[in-house]
N, C-alpha and C. Protein backbone atom coordinates (compact mmCIF):
# COMPACT_ATOMS: atom_id res chain seq x y z
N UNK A 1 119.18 3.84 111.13
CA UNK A 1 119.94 4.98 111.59
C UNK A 1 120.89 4.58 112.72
N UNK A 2 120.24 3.74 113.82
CA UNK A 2 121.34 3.58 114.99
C UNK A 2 122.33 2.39 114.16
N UNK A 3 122.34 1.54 113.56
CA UNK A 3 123.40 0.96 112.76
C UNK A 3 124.41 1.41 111.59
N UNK A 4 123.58 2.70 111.08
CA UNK A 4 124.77 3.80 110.54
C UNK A 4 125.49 4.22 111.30
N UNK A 5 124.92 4.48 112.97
CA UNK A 5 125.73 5.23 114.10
C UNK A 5 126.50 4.01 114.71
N UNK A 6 126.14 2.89 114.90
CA UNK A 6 127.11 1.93 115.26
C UNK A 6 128.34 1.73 114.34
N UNK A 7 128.24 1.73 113.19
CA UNK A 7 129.29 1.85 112.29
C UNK A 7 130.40 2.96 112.15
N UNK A 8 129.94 4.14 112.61
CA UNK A 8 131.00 5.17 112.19
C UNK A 8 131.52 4.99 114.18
N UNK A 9 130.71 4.88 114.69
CA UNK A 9 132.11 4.32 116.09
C UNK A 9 132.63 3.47 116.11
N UNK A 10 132.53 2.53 115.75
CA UNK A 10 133.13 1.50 115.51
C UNK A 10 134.54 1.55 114.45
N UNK A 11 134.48 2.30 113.16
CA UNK A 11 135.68 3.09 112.43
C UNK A 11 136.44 4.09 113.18
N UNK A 12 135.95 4.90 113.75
CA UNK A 12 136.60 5.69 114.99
C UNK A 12 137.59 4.61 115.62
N UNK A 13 136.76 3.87 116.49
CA UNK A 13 137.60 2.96 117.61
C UNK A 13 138.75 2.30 116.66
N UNK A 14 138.45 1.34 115.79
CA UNK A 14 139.53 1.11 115.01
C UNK A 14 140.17 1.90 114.36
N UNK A 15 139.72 2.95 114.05
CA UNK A 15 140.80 4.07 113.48
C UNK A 15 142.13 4.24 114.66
N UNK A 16 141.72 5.22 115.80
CA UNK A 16 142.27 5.16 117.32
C UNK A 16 143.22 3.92 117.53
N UNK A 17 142.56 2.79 117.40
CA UNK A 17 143.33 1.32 117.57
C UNK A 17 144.68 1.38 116.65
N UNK A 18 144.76 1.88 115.63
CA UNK A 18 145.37 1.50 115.18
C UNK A 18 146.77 2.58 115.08
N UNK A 19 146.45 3.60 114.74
CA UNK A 19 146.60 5.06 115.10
C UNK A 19 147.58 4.99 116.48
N UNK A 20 147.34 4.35 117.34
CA UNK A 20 148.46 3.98 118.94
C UNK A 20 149.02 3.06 119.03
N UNK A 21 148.69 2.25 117.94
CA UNK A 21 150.31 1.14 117.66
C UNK A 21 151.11 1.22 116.38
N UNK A 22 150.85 2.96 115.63
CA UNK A 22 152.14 3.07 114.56
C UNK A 22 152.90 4.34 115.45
N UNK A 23 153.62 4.00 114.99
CA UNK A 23 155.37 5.39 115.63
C UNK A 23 154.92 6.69 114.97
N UNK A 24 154.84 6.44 113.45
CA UNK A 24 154.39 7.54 112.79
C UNK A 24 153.30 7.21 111.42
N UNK A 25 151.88 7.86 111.52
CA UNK A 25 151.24 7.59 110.68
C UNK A 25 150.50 8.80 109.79
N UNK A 26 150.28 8.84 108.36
CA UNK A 26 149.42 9.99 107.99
C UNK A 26 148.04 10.42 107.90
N UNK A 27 147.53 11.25 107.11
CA UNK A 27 146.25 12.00 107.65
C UNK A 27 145.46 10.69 106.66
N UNK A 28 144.20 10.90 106.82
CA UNK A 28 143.63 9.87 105.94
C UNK A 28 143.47 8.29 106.63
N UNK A 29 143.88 8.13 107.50
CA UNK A 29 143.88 6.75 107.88
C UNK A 29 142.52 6.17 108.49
N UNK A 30 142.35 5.20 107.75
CA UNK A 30 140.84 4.84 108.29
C UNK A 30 140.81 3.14 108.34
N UNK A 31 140.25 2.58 108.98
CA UNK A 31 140.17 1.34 109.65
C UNK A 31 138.30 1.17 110.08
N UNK A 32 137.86 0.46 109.16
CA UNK A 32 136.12 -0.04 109.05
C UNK A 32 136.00 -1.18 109.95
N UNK A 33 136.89 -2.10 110.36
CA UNK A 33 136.98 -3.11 111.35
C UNK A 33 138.03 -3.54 112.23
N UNK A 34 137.69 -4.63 112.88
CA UNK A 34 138.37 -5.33 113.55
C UNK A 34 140.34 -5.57 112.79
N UNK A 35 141.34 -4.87 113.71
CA UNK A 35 142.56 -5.42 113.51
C UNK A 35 143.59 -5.61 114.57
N UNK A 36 144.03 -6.66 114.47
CA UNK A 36 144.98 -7.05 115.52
C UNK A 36 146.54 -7.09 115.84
N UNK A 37 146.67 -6.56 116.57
CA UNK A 37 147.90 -5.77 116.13
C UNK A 37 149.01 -6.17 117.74
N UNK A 38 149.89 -7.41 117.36
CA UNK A 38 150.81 -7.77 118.51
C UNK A 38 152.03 -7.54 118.45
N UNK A 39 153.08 -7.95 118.85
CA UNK A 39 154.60 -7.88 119.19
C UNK A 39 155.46 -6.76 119.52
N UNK A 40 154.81 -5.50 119.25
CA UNK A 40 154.99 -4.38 119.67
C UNK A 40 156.44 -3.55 118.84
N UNK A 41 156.44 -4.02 117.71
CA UNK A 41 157.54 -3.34 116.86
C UNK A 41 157.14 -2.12 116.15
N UNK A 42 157.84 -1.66 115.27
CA UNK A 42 157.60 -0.32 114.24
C UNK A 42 156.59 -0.54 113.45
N UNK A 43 155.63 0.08 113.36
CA UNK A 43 154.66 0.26 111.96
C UNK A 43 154.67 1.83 111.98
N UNK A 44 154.96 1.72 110.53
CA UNK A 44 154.76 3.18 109.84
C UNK A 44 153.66 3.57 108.99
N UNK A 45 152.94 4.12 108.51
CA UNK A 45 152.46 4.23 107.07
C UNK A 45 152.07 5.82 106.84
N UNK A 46 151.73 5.71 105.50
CA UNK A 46 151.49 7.07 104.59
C UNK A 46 150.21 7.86 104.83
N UNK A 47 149.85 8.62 104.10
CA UNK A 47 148.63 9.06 103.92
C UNK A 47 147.61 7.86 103.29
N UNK A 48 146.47 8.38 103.53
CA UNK A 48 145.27 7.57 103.17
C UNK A 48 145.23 5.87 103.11
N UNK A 49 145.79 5.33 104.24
CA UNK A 49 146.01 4.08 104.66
C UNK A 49 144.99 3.57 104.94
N UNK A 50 143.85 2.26 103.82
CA UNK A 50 142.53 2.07 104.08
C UNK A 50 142.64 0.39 104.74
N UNK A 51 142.00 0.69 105.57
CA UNK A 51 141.97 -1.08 106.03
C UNK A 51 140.63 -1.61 106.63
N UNK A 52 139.98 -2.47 105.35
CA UNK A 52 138.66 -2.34 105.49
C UNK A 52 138.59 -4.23 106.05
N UNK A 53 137.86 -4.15 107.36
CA UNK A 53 137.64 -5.31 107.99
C UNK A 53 136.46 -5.33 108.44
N UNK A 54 136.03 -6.87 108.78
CA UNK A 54 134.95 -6.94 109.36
C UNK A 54 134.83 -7.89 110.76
N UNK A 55 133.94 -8.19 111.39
CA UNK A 55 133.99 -8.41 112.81
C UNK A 55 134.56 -10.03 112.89
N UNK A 56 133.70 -10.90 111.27
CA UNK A 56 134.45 -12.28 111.01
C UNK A 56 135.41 -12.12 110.18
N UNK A 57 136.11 -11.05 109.62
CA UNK A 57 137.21 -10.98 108.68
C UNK A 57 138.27 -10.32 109.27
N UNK A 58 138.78 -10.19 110.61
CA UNK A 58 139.95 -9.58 111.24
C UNK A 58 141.34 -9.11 110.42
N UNK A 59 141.91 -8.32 110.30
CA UNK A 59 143.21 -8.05 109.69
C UNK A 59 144.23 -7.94 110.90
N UNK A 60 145.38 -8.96 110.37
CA UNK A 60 146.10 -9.42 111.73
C UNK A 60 147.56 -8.55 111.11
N UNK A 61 148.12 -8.10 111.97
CA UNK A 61 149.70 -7.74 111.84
C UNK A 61 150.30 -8.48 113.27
N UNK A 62 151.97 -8.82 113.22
CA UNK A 62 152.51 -8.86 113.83
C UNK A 62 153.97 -8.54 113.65
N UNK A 63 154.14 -7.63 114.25
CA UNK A 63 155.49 -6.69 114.37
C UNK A 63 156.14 -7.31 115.39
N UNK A 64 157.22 -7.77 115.31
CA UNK A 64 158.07 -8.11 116.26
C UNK A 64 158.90 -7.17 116.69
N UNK A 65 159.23 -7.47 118.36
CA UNK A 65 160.01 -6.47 118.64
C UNK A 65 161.54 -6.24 117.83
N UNK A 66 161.70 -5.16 117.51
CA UNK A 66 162.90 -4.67 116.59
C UNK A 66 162.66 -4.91 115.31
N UNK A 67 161.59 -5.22 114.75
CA UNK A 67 161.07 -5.21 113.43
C UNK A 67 160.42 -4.02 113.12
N UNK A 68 160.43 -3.83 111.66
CA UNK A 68 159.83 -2.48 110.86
C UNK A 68 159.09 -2.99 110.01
N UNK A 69 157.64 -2.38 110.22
CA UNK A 69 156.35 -2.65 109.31
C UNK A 69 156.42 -1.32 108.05
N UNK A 70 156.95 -0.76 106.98
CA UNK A 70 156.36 0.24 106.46
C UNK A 70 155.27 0.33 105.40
N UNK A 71 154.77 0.95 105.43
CA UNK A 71 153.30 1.06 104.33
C UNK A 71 153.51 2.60 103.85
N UNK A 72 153.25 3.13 102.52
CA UNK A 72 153.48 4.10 101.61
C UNK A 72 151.68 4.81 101.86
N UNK A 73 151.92 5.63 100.91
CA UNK A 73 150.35 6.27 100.95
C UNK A 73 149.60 5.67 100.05
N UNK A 74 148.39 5.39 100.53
CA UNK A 74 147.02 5.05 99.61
C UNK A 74 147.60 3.42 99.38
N UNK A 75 147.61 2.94 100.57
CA UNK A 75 147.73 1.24 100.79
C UNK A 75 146.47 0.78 101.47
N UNK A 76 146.12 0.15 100.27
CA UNK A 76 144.69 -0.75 101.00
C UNK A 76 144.77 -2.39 101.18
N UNK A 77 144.19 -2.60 102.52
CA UNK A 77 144.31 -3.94 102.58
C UNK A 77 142.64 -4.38 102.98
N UNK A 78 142.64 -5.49 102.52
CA UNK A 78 140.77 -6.10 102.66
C UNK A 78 141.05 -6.92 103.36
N UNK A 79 139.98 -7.77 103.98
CA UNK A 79 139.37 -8.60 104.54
C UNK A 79 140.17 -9.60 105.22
N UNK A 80 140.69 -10.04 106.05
CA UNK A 80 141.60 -11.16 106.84
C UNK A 80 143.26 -11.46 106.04
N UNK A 81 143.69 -10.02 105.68
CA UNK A 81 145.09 -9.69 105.11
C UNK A 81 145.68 -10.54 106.54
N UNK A 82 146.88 -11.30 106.31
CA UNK A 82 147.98 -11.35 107.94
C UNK A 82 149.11 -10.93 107.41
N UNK A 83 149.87 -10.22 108.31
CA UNK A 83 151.13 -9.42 107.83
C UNK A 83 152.20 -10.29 109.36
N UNK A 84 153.20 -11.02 108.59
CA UNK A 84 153.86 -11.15 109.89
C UNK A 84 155.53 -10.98 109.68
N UNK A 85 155.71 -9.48 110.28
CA UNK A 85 157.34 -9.47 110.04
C UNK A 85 157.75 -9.42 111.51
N UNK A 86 159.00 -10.66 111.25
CA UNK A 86 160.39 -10.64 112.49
C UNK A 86 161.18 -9.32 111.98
N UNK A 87 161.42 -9.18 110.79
CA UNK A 87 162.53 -8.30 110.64
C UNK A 87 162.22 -7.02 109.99
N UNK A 88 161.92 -7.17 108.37
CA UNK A 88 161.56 -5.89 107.54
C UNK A 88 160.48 -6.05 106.42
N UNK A 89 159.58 -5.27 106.45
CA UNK A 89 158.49 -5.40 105.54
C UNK A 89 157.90 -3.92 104.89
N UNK A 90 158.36 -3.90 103.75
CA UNK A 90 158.12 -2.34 102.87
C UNK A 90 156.99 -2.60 102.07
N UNK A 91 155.92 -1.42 102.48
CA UNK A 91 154.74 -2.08 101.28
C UNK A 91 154.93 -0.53 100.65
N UNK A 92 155.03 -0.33 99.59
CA UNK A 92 154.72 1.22 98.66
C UNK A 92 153.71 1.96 98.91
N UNK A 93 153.91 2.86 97.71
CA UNK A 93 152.30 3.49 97.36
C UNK A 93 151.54 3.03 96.97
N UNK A 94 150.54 3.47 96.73
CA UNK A 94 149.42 2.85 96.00
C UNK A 94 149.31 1.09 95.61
N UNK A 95 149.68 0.54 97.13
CA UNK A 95 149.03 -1.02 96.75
C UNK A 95 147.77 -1.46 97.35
N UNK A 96 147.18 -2.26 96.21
CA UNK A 96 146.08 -2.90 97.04
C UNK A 96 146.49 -4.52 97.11
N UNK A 97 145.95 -4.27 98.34
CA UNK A 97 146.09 -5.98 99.25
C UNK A 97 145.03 -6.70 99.22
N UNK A 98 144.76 -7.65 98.50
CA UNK A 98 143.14 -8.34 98.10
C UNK A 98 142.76 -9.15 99.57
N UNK A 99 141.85 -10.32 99.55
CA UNK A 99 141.42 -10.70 101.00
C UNK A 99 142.14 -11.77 100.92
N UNK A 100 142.31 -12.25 101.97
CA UNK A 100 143.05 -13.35 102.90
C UNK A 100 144.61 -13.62 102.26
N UNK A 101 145.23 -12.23 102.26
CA UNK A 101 146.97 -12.59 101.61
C UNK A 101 147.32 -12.49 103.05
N UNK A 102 148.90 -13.40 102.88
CA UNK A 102 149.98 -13.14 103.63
C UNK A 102 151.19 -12.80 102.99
N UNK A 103 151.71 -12.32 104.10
CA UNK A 103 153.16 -11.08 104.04
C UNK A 103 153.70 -11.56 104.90
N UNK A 104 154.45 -12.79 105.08
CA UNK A 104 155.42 -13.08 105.80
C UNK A 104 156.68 -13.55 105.69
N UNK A 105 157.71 -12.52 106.18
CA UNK A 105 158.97 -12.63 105.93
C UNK A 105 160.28 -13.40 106.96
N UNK A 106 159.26 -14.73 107.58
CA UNK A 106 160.21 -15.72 108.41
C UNK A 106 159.66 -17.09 107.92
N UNK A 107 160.24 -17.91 108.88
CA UNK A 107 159.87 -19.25 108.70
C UNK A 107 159.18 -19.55 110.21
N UNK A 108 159.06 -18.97 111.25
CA UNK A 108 158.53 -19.25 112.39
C UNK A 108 159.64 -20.06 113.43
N UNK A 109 159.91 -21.05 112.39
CA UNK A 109 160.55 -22.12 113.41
C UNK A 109 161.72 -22.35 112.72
N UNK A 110 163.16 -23.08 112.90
CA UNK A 110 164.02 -23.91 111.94
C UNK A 110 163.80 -25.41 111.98
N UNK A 111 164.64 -26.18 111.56
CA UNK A 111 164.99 -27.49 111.63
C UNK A 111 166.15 -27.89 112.08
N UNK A 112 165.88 -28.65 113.08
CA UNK A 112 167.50 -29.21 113.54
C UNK A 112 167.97 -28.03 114.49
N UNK A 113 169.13 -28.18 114.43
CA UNK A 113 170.51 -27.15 115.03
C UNK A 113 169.99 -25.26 114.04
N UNK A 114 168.73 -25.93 113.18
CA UNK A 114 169.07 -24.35 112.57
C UNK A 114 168.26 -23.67 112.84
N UNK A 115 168.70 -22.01 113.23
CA UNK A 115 168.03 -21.41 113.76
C UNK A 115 166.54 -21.15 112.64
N UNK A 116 165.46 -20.13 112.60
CA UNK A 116 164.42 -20.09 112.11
C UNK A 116 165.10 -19.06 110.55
N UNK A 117 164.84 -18.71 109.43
CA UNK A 117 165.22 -17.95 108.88
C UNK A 117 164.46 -16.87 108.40
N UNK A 118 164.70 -15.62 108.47
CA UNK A 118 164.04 -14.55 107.83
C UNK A 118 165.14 -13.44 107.06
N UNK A 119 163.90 -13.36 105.89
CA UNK A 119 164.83 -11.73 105.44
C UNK A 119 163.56 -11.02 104.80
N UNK A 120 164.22 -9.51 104.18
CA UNK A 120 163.08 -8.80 104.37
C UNK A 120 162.26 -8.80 103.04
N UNK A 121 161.49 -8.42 103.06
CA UNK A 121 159.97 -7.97 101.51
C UNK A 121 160.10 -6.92 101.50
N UNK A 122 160.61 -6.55 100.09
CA UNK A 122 159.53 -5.15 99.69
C UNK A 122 159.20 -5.40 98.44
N UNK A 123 157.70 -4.24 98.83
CA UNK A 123 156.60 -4.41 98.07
C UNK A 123 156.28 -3.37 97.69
N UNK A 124 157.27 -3.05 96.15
CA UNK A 124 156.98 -1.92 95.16
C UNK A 124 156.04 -0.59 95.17
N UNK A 125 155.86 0.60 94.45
CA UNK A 125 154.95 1.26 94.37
C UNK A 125 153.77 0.38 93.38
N UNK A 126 152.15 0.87 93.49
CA UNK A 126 151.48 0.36 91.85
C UNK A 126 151.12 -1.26 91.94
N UNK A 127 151.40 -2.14 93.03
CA UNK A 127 151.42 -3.42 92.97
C UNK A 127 149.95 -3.73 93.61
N UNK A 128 149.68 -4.81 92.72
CA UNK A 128 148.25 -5.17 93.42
C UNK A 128 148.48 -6.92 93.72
N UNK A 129 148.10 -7.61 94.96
CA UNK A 129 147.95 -8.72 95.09
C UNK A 129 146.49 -8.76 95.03
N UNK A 130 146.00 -10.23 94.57
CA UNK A 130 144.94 -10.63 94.31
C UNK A 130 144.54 -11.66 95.83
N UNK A 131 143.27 -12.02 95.36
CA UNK A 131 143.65 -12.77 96.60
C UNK A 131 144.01 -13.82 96.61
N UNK A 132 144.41 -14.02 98.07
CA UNK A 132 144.66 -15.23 98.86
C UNK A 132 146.23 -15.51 98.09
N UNK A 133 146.95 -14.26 98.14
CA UNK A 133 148.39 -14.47 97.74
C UNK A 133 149.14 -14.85 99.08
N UNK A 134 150.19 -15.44 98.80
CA UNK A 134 150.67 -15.75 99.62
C UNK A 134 152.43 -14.99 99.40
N UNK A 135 153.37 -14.18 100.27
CA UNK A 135 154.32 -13.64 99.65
C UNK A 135 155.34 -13.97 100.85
N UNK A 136 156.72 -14.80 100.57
CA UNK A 136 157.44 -15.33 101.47
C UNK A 136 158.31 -14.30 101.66
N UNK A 137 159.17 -15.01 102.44
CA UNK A 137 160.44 -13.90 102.93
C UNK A 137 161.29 -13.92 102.11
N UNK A 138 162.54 -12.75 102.02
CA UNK A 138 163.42 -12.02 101.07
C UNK A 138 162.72 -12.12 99.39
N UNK A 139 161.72 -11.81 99.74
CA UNK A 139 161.02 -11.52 98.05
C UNK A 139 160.81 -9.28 97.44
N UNK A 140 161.11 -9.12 96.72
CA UNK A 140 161.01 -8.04 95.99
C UNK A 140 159.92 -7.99 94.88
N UNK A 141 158.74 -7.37 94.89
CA UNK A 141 157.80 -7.49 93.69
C UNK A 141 158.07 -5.72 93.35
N UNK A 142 158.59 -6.37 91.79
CA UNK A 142 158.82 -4.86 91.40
C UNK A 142 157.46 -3.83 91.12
N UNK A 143 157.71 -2.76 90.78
CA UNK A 143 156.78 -1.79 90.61
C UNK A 143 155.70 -2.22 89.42
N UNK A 144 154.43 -1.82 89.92
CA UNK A 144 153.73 -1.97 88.70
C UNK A 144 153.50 -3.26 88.58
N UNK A 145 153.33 -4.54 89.22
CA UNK A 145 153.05 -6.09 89.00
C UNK A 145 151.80 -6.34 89.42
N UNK A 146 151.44 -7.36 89.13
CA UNK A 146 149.84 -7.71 89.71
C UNK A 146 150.55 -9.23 89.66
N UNK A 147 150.22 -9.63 91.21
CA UNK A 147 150.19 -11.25 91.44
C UNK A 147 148.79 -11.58 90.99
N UNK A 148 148.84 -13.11 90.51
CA UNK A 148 147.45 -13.70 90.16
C UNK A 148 146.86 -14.39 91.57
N UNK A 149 146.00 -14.41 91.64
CA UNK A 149 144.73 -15.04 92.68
C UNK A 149 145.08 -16.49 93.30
N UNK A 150 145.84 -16.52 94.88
CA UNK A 150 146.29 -17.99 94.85
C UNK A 150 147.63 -18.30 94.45
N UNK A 151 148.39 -17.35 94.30
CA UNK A 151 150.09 -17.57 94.18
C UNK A 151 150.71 -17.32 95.21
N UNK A 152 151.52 -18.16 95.10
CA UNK A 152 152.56 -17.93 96.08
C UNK A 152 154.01 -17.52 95.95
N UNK A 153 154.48 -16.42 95.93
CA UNK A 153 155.76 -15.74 95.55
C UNK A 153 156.66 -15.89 96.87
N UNK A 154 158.03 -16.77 96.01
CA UNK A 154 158.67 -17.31 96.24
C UNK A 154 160.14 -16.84 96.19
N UNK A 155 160.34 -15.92 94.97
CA UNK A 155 161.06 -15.61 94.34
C UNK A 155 160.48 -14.06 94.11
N UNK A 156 161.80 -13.13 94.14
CA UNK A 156 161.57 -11.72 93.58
C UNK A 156 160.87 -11.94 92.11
N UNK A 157 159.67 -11.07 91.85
CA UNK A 157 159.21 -10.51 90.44
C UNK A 157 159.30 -8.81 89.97
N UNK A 158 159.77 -8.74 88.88
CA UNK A 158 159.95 -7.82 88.14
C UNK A 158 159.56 -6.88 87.86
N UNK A 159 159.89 -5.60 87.59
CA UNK A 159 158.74 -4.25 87.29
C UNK A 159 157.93 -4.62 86.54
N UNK A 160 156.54 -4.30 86.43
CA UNK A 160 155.75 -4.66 85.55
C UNK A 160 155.53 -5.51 84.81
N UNK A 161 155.20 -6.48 85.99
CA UNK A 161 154.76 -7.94 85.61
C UNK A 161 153.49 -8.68 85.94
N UNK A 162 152.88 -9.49 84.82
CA UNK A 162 152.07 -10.32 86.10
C UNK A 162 152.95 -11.57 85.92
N UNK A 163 152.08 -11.96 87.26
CA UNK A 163 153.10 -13.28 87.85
C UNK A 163 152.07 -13.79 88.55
N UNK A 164 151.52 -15.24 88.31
CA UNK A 164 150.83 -16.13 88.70
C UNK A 164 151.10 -17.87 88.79
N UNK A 165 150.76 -18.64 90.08
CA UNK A 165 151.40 -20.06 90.20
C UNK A 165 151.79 -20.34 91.32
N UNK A 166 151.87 -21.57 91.67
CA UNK A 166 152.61 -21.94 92.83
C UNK A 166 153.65 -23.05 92.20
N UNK A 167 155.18 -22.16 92.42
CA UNK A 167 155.64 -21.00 92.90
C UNK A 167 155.04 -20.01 92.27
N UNK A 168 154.60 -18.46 92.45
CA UNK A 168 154.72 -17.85 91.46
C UNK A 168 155.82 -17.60 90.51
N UNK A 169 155.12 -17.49 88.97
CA UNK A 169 156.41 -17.38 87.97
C UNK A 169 155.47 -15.84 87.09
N UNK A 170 156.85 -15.37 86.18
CA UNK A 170 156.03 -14.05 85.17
C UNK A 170 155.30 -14.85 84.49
N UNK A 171 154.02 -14.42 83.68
CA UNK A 171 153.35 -14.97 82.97
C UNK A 171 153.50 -13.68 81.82
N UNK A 172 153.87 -12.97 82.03
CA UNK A 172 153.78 -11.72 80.91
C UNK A 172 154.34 -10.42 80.96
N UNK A 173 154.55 -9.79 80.92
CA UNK A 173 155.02 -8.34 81.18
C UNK A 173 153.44 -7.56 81.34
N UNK A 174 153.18 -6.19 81.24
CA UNK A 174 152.35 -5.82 81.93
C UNK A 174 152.72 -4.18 81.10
């Protein structure tokens, strides 16, 4: 009983946590663990925004200042998701985010004389990543796709596709 009661404060607190670092968020939002949340930019999201973590499985965002995080309604992300936008990052409706993907739309650093490069992601209504996807910057996954388990998208994919590989490529329509 007191570890059923440790659990629902603990969703509270991370609910709260998370809840005071979006601009604007909807009803439904619930947060089961640990998430970390730096750079102090825009996050938005929808209704019923599930983000289920645990105390060794952290879910990391980083919003940079003057960057926009958006998330649609009924976006779930699992277990040690990292989200890292400099600039723009659109996730839809109804996606689920499997465990340990990244969503990052820079390069961190450049080479040489060149500065670092970023551009933005969006990420369709209906899309499911599997895990441990990996999704680079200026990529588009159209509506309705399922990445395979362990890809890395490189390149925009198509409405209703799967797409699995490193790079990811279509493997089929859908």
């Amino acid at each position: 009983m007191l570890s059923k009661l440790i659990s629902q404060v603990e969703k509270l607190y991370w609910t709260y946590y998370v809840k005071k670092h979006c601009t604007r968020y909807g009803k439904g939002l619930t947060v089961t663990g640990p998430v970390r949340i730096t750079g102090g930019g825009e996050i938005t999201c929808g209704d019923d925004l599930l983000i289920r973590a645990a105390h060794y499985d952290p879910v990391k965002m980083h919003v940079a200042p003057n960057a926009k995080l958006s998330m649609g309604s009924k976006v779930f992300m699992n277990n040690r998701v990292n989200i890292s936008c400099s600039e723009k990052i659109e996730i839809g409706t109804h996606v689920d985010i499997a465990d340990e993907c990244l969503i990052i739309d820079n390069d961190f650093h450049g080479m040489g004389d060149n500065l670092h490069k970023k551009a933005p992601i969006i990420i369709k209504d209906d899309v499911w990543l599997a895990t441990r996807v990996i999704v680079l910057k200026g990529v588009t996954i159209g509506k309705g796709s399922v990445i395979g388990a362990g890809s890395v998208v490189t390149k925009s994919i198509p409405p209703n596709s799967f797409a699995a590989g490193v790079p990811a490529k279509v493997i089929r329509p859908i």
